[in-house]
N, C-alpha and C. Protein backbone atom coordinates (compact mmCIF):
# COMPACT_ATOMS: atom_id res chain seq x y z
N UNK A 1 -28.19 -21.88 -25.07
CA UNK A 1 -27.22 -22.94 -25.19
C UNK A 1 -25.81 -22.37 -25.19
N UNK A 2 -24.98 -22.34 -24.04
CA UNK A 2 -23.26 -22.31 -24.24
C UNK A 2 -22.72 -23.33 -25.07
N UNK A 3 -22.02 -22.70 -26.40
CA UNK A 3 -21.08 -22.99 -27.31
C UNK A 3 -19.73 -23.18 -26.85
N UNK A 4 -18.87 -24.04 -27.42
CA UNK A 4 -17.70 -24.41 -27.28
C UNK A 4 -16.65 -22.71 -27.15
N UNK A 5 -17.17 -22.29 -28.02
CA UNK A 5 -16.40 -20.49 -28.12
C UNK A 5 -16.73 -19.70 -26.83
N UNK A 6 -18.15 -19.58 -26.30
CA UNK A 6 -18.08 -18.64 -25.41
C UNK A 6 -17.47 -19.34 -24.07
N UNK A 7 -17.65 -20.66 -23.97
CA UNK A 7 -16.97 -21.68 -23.04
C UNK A 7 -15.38 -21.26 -22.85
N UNK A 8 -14.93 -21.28 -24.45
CA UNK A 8 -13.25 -21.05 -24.12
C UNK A 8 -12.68 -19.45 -23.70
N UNK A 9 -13.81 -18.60 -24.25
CA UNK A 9 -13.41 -17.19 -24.13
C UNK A 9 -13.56 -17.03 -22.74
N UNK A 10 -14.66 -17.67 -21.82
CA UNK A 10 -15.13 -17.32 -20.56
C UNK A 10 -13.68 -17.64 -19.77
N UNK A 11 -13.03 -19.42 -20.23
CA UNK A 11 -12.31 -19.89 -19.37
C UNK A 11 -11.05 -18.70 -19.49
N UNK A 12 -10.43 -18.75 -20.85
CA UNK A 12 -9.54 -17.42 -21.23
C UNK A 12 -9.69 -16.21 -20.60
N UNK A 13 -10.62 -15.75 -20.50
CA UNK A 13 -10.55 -14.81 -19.52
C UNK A 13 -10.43 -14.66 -17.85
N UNK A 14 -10.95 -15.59 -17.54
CA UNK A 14 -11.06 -15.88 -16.14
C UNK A 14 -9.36 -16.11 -15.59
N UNK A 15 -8.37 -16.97 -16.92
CA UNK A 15 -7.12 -17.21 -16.73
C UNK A 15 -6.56 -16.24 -16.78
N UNK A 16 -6.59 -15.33 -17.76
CA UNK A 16 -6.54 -13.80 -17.61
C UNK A 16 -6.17 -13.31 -16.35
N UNK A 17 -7.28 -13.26 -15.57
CA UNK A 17 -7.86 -12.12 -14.78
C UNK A 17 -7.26 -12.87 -13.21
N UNK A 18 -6.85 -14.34 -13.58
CA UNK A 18 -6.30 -14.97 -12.45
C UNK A 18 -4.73 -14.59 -12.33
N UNK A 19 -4.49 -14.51 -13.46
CA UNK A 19 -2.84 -14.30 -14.07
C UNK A 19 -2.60 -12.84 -13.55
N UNK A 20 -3.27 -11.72 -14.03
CA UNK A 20 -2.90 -10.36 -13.95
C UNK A 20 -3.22 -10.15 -12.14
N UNK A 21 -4.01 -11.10 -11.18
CA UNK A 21 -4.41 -10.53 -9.86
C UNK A 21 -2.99 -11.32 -9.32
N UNK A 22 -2.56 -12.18 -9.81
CA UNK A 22 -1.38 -12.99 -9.13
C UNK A 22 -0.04 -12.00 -9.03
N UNK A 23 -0.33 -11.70 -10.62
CA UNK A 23 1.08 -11.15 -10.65
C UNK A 23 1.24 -9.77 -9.68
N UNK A 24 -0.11 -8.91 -9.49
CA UNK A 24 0.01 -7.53 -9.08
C UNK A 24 -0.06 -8.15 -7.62
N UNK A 25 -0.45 -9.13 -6.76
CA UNK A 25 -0.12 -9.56 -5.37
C UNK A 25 1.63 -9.79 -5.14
N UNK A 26 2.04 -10.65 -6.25
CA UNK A 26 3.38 -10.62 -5.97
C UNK A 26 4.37 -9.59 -5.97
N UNK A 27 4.12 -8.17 -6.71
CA UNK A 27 4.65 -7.28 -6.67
C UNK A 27 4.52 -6.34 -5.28
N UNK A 28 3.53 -6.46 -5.23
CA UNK A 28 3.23 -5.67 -4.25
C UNK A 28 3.44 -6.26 -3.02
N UNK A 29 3.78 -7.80 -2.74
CA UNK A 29 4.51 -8.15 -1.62
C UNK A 29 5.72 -8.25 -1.26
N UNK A 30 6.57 -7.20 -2.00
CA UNK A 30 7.91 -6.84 -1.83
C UNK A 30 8.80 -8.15 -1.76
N UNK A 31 8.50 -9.32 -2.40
CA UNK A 31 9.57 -10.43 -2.00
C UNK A 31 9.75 -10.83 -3.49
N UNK A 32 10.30 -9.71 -4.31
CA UNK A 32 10.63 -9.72 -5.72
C UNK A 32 12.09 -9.41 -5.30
N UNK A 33 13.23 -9.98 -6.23
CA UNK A 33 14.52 -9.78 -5.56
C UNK A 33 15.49 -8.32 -6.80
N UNK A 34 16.41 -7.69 -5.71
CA UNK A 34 16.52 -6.62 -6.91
C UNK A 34 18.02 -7.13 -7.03
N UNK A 35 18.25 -7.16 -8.48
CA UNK A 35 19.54 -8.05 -9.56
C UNK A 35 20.46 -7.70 -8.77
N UNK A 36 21.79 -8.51 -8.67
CA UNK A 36 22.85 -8.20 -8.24
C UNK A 36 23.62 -9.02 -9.13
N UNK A 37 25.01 -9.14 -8.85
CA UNK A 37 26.06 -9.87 -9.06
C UNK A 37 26.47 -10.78 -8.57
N UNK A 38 26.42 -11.98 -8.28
CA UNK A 38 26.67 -13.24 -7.08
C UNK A 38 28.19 -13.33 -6.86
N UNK A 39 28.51 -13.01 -7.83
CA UNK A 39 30.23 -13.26 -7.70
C UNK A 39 30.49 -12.26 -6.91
N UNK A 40 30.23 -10.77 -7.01
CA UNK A 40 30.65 -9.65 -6.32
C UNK A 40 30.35 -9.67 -4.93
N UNK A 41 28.76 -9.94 -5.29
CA UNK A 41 28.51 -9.96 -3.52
C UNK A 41 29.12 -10.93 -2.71
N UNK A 42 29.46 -11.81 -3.45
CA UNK A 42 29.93 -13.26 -2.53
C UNK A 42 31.46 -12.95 -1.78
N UNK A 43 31.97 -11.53 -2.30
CA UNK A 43 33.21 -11.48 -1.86
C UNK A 43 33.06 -10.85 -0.35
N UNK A 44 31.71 -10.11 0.05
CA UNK A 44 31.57 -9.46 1.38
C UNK A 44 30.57 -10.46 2.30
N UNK A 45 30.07 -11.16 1.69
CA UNK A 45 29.05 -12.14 2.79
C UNK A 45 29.79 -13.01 3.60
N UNK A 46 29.39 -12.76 4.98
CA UNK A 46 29.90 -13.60 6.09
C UNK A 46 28.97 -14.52 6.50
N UNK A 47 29.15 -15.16 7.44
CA UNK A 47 28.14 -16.05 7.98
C UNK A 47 28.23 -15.18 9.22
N UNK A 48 25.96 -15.94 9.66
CA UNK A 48 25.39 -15.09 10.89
C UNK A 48 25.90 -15.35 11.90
N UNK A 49 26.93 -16.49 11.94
CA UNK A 49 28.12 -16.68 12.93
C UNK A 49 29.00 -15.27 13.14
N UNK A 50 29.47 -15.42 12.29
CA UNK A 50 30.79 -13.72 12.04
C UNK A 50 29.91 -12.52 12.31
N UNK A 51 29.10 -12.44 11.79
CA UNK A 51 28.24 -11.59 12.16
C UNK A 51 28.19 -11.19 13.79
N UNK A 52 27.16 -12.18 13.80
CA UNK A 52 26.90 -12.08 15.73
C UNK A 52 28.42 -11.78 16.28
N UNK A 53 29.67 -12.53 16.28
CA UNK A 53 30.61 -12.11 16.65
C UNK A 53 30.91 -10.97 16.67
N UNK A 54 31.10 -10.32 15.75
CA UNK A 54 31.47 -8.98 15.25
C UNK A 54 30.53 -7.84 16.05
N UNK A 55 29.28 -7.98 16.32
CA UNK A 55 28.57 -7.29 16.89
C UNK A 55 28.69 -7.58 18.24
N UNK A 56 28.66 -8.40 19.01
CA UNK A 56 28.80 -8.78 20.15
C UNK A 56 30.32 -7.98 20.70
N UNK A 57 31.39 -8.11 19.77
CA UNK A 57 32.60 -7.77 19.96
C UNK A 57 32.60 -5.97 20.35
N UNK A 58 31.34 -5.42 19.27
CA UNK A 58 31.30 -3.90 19.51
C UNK A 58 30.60 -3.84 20.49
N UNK A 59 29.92 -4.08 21.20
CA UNK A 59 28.92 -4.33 22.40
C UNK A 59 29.83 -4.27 23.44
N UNK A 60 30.66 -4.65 23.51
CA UNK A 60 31.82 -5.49 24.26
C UNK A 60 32.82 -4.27 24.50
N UNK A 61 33.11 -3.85 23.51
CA UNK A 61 34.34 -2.86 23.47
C UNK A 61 33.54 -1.55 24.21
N UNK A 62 32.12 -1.35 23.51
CA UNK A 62 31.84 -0.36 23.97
C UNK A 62 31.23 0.06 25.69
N UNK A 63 30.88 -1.15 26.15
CA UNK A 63 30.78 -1.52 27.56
C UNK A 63 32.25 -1.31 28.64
N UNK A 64 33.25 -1.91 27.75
CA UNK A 64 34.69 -1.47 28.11
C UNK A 64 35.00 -0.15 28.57
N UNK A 65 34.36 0.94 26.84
CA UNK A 65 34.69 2.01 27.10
C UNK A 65 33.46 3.11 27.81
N UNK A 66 32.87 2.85 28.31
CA UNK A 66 32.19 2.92 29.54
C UNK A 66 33.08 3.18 30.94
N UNK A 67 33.06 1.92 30.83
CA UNK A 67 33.69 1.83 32.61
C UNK A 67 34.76 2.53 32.50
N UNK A 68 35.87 2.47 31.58
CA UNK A 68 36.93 3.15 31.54
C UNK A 68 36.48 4.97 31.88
N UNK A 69 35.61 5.03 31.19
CA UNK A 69 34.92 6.61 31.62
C UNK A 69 34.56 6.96 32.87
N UNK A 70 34.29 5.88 33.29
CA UNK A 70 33.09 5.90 34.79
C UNK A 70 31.70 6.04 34.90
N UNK A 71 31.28 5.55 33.87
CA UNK A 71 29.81 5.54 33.27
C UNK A 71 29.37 6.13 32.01
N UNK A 72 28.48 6.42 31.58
CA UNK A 72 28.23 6.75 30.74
C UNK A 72 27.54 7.89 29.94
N UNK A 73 27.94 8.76 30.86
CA UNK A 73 27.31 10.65 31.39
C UNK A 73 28.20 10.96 29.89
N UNK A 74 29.47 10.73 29.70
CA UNK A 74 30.19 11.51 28.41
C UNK A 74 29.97 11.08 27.21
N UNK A 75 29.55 9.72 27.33
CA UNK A 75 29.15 9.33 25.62
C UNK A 75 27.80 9.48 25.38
N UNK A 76 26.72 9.45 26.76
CA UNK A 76 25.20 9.83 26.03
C UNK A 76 24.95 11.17 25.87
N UNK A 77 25.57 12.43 25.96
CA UNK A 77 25.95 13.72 26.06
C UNK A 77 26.58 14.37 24.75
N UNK A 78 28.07 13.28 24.15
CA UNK A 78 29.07 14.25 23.62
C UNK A 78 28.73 12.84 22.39
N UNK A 79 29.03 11.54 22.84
CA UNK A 79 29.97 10.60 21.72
C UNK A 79 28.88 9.88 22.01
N UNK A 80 27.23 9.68 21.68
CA UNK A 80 26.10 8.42 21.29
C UNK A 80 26.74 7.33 20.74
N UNK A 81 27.00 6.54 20.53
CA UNK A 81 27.19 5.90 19.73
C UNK A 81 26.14 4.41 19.47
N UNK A 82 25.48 4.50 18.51
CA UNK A 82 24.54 3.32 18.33
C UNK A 82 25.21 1.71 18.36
N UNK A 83 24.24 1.08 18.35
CA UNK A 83 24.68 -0.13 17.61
C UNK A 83 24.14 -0.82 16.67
N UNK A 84 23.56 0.24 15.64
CA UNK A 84 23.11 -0.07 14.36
C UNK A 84 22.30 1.31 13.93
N UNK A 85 21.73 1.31 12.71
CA UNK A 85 21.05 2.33 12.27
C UNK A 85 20.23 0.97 11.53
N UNK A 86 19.14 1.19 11.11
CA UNK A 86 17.79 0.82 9.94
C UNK A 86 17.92 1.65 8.84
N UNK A 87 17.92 1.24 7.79
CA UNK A 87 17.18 1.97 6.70
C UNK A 87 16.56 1.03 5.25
N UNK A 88 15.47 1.73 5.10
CA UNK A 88 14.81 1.04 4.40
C UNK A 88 15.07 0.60 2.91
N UNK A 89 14.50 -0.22 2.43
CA UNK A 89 15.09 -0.96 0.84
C UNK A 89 14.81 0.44 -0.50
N UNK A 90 13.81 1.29 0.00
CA UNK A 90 13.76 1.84 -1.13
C UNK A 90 14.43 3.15 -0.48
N UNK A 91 15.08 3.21 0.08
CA UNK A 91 16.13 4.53 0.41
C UNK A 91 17.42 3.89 -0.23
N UNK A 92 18.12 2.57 0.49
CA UNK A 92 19.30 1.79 -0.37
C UNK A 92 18.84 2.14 -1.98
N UNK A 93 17.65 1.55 -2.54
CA UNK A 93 17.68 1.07 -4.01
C UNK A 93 17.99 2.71 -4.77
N UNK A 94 17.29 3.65 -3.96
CA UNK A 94 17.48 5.04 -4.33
C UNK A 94 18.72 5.42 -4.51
N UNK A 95 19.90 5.15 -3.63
CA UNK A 95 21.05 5.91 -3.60
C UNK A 95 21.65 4.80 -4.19
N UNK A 96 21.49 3.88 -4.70
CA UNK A 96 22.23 2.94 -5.48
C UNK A 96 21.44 3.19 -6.83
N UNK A 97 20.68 3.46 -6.79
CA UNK A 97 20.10 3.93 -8.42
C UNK A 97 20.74 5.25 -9.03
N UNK A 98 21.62 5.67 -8.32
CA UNK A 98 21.89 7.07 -9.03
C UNK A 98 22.81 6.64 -10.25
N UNK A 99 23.06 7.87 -10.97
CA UNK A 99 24.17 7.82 -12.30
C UNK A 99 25.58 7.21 -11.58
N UNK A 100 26.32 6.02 -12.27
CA UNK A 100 27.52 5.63 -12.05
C UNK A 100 27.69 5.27 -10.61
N UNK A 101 26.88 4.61 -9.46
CA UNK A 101 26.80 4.31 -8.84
C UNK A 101 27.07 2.34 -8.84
N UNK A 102 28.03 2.37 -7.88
CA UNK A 102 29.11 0.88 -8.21
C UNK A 102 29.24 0.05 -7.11
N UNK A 103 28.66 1.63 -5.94
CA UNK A 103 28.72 0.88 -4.03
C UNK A 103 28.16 1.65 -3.61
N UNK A 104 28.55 1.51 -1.95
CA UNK A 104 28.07 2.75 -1.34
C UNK A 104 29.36 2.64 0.14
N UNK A 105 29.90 3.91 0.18
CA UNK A 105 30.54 3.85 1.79
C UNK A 105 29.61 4.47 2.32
N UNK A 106 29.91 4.32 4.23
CA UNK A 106 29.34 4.27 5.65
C UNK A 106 30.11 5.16 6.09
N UNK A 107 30.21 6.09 6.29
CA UNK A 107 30.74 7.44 7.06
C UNK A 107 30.19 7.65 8.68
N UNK A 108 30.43 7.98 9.61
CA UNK A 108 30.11 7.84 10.50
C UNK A 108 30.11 9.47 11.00
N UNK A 109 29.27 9.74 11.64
CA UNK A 109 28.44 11.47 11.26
C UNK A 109 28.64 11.84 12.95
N UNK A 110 28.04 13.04 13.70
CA UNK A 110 27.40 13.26 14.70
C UNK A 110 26.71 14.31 14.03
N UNK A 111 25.56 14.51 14.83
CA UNK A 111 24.21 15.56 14.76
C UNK A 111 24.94 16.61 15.71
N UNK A 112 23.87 17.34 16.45
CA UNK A 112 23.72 18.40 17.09
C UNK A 112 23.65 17.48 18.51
N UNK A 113 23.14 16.92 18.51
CA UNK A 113 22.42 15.97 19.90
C UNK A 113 23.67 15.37 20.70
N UNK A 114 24.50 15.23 19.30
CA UNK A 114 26.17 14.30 20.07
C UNK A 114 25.56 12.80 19.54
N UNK A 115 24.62 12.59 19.08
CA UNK A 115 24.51 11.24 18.92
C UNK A 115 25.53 10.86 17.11
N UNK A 116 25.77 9.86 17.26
CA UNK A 116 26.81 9.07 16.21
C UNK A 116 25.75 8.32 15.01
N UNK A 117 25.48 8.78 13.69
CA UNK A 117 25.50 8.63 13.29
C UNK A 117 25.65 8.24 11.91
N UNK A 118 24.75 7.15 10.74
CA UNK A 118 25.99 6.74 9.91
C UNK A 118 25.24 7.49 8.65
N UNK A 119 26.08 7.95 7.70
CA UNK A 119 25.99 8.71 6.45
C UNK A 119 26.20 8.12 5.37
N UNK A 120 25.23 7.09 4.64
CA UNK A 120 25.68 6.55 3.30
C UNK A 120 25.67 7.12 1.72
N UNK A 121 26.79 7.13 1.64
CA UNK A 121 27.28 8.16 -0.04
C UNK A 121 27.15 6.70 -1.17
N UNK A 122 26.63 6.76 -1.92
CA UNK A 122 27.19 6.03 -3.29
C UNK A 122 28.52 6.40 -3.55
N UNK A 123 29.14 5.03 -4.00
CA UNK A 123 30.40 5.69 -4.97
C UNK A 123 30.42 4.57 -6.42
N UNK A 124 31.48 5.30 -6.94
CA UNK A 124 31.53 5.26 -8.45
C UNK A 124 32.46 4.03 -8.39
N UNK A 125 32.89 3.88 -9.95
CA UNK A 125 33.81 2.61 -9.95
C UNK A 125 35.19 2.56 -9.64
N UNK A 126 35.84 3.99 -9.64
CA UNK A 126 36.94 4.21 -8.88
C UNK A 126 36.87 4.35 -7.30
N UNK A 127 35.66 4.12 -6.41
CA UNK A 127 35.39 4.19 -4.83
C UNK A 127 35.38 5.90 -5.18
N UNK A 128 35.40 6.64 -5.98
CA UNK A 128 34.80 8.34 -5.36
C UNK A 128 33.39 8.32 -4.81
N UNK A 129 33.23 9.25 -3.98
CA UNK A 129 31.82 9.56 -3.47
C UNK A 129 31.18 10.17 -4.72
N UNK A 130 29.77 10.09 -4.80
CA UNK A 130 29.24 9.97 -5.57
C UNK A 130 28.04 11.53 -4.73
N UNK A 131 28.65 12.71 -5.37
CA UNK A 131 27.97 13.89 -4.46
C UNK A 131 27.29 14.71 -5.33
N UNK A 132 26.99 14.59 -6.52
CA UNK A 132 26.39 15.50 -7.45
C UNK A 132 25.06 14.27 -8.57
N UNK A 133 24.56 15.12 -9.04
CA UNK A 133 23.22 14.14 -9.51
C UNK A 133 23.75 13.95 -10.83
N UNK A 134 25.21 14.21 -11.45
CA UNK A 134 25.37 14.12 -12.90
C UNK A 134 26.46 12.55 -12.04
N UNK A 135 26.72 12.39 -11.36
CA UNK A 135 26.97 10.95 -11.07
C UNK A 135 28.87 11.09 -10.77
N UNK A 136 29.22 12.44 -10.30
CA UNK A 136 30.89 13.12 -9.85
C UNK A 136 30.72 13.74 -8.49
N UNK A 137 31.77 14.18 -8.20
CA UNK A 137 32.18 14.49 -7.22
C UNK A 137 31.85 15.76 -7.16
N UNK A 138 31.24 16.58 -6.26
CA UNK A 138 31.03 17.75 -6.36
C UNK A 138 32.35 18.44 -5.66
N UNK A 139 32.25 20.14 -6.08
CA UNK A 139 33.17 20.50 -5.60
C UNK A 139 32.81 20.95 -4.03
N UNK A 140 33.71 20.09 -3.31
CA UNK A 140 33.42 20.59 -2.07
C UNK A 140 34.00 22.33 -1.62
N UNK A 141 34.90 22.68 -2.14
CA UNK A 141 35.57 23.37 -1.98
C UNK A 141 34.49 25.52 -2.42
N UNK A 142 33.84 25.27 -3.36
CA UNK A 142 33.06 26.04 -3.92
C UNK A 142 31.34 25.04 -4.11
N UNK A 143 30.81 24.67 -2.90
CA UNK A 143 29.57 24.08 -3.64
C UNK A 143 28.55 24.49 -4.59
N UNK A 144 28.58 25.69 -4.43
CA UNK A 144 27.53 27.22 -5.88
C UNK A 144 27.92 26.33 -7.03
N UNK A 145 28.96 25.89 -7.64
CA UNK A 145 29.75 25.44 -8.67
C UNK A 145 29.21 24.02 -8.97
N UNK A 146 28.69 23.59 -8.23
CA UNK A 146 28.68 21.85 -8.20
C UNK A 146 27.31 21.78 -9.31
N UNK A 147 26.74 20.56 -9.52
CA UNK A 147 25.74 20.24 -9.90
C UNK A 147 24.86 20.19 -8.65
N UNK A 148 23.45 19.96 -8.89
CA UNK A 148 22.51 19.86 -8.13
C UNK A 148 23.14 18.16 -7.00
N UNK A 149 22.95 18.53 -5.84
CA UNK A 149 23.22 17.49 -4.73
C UNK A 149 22.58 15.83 -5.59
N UNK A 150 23.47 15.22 -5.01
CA UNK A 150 22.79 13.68 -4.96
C UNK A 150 22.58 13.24 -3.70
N UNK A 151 22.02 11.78 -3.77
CA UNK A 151 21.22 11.32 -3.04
C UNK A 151 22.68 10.73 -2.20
N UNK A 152 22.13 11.18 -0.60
CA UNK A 152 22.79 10.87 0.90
C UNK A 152 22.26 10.64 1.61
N UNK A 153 22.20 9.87 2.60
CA UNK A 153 21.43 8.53 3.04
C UNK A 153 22.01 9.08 4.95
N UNK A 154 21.32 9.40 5.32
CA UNK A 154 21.34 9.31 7.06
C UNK A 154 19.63 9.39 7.54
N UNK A 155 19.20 9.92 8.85
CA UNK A 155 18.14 10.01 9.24
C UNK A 155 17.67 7.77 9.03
N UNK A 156 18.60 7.13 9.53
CA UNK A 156 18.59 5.42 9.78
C UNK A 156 17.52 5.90 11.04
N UNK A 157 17.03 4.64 11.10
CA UNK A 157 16.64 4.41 12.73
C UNK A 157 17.57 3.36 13.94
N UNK A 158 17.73 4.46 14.30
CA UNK A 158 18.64 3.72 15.81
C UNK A 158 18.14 2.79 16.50
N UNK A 159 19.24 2.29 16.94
CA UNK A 159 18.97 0.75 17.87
C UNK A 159 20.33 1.12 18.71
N UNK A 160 19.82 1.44 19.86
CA UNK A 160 18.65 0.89 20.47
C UNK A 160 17.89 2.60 20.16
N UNK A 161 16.73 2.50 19.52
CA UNK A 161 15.50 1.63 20.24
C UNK A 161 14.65 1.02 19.10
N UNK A 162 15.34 1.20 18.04
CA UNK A 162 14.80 0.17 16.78
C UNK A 162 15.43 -1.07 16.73
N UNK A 163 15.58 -1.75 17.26
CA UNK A 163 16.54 -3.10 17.24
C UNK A 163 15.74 -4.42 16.75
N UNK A 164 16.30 -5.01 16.43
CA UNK A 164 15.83 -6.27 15.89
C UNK A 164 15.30 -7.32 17.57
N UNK A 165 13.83 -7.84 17.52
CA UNK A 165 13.78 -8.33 18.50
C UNK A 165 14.14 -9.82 18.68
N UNK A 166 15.11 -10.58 17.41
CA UNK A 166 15.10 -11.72 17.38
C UNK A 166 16.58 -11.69 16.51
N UNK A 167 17.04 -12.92 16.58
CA UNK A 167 18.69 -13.19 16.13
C UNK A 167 19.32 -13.10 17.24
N UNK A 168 20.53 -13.93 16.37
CA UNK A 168 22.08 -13.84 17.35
C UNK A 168 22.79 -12.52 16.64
N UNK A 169 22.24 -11.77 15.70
CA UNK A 169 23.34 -10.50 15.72
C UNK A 169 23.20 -9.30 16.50
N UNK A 170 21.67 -9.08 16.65
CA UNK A 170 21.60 -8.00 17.68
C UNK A 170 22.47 -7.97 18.70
């Protein structure tokens, strides 16, 4: 004969075990949001209008500076220049997780290859780059001297040939 007790312990558990499989699906489907500031961010968000513009506009310029060359033998050679890099949420959350980390600037790099790309530094609350793991500026000047490196952000994936296959900003 099932009793009213093993009835409620069975259901209790089962709620349990429904509760703890829910929660570890939602984590693990990465559409958990990581905290920000709404006021802060709200001061750099454009609309996917401005956006697309803005990209279209570099598309534009850089097609310009093309022809002005006479093709494009000197910039896929010397000056690559993308029209975007990728990088992933837990590389951002990484270099924004460091000590005293407030932003991050976009530096714009070349390799060995000649290709152009972008170098993201954390910075602090005064905008310094953020180059040592105690959360300062290392000394560029003597690096032996510095603290151990912090976290710097290149190796994105390029577009083209990582590009987004859908939107008006590509």
């Amino acid at each position: 004969m099932i009793t009213i007790k093993s009835s409620s312990f069975t259901i209790c558990l089962a709620l349990l075990f429904l509760t703890l499989l829910t929660a570890c699906q939602n984590q693990s489907s990465g559409n958990h949001e990581i905290p920000y500031d709404r006021t802060n961010a709200s001061k750099h968000i454009i609309s996917v209008r401005n956006a697309a513009e803005l990209t279209a506009g570099y598309r534009e310029g850089k097609s310009k500076l093309i022809r002005q060359l006479g093709g494009a033998d000197y910039l896929d050679k010397n000056f690559n220049l993308p029209d975007a890099e990728l990088f992933n949420r837990d590389a951002i959350a990484q270099l924004l997780n460091q000590k005293g980390a407030k932003g991050m600037r976009i530096y714009l790099g070349q390799d060995k290859k000649g290709l152009v790309r972008l170098v993201l530094v954390a910075v602090d609350e005064k905008g310094d780059d953020i180059t040592s793991k105690d959360g300062q500026a290392s000394d560029v000047v003597n690096p032996a001297a510095s603290v151990a490196s912090a976290v710097v952000l290149e190796a994105g994936q390029r577009c083209p040939t990582m590009c987004s296959a859908t939107g008006p900003i590509k």
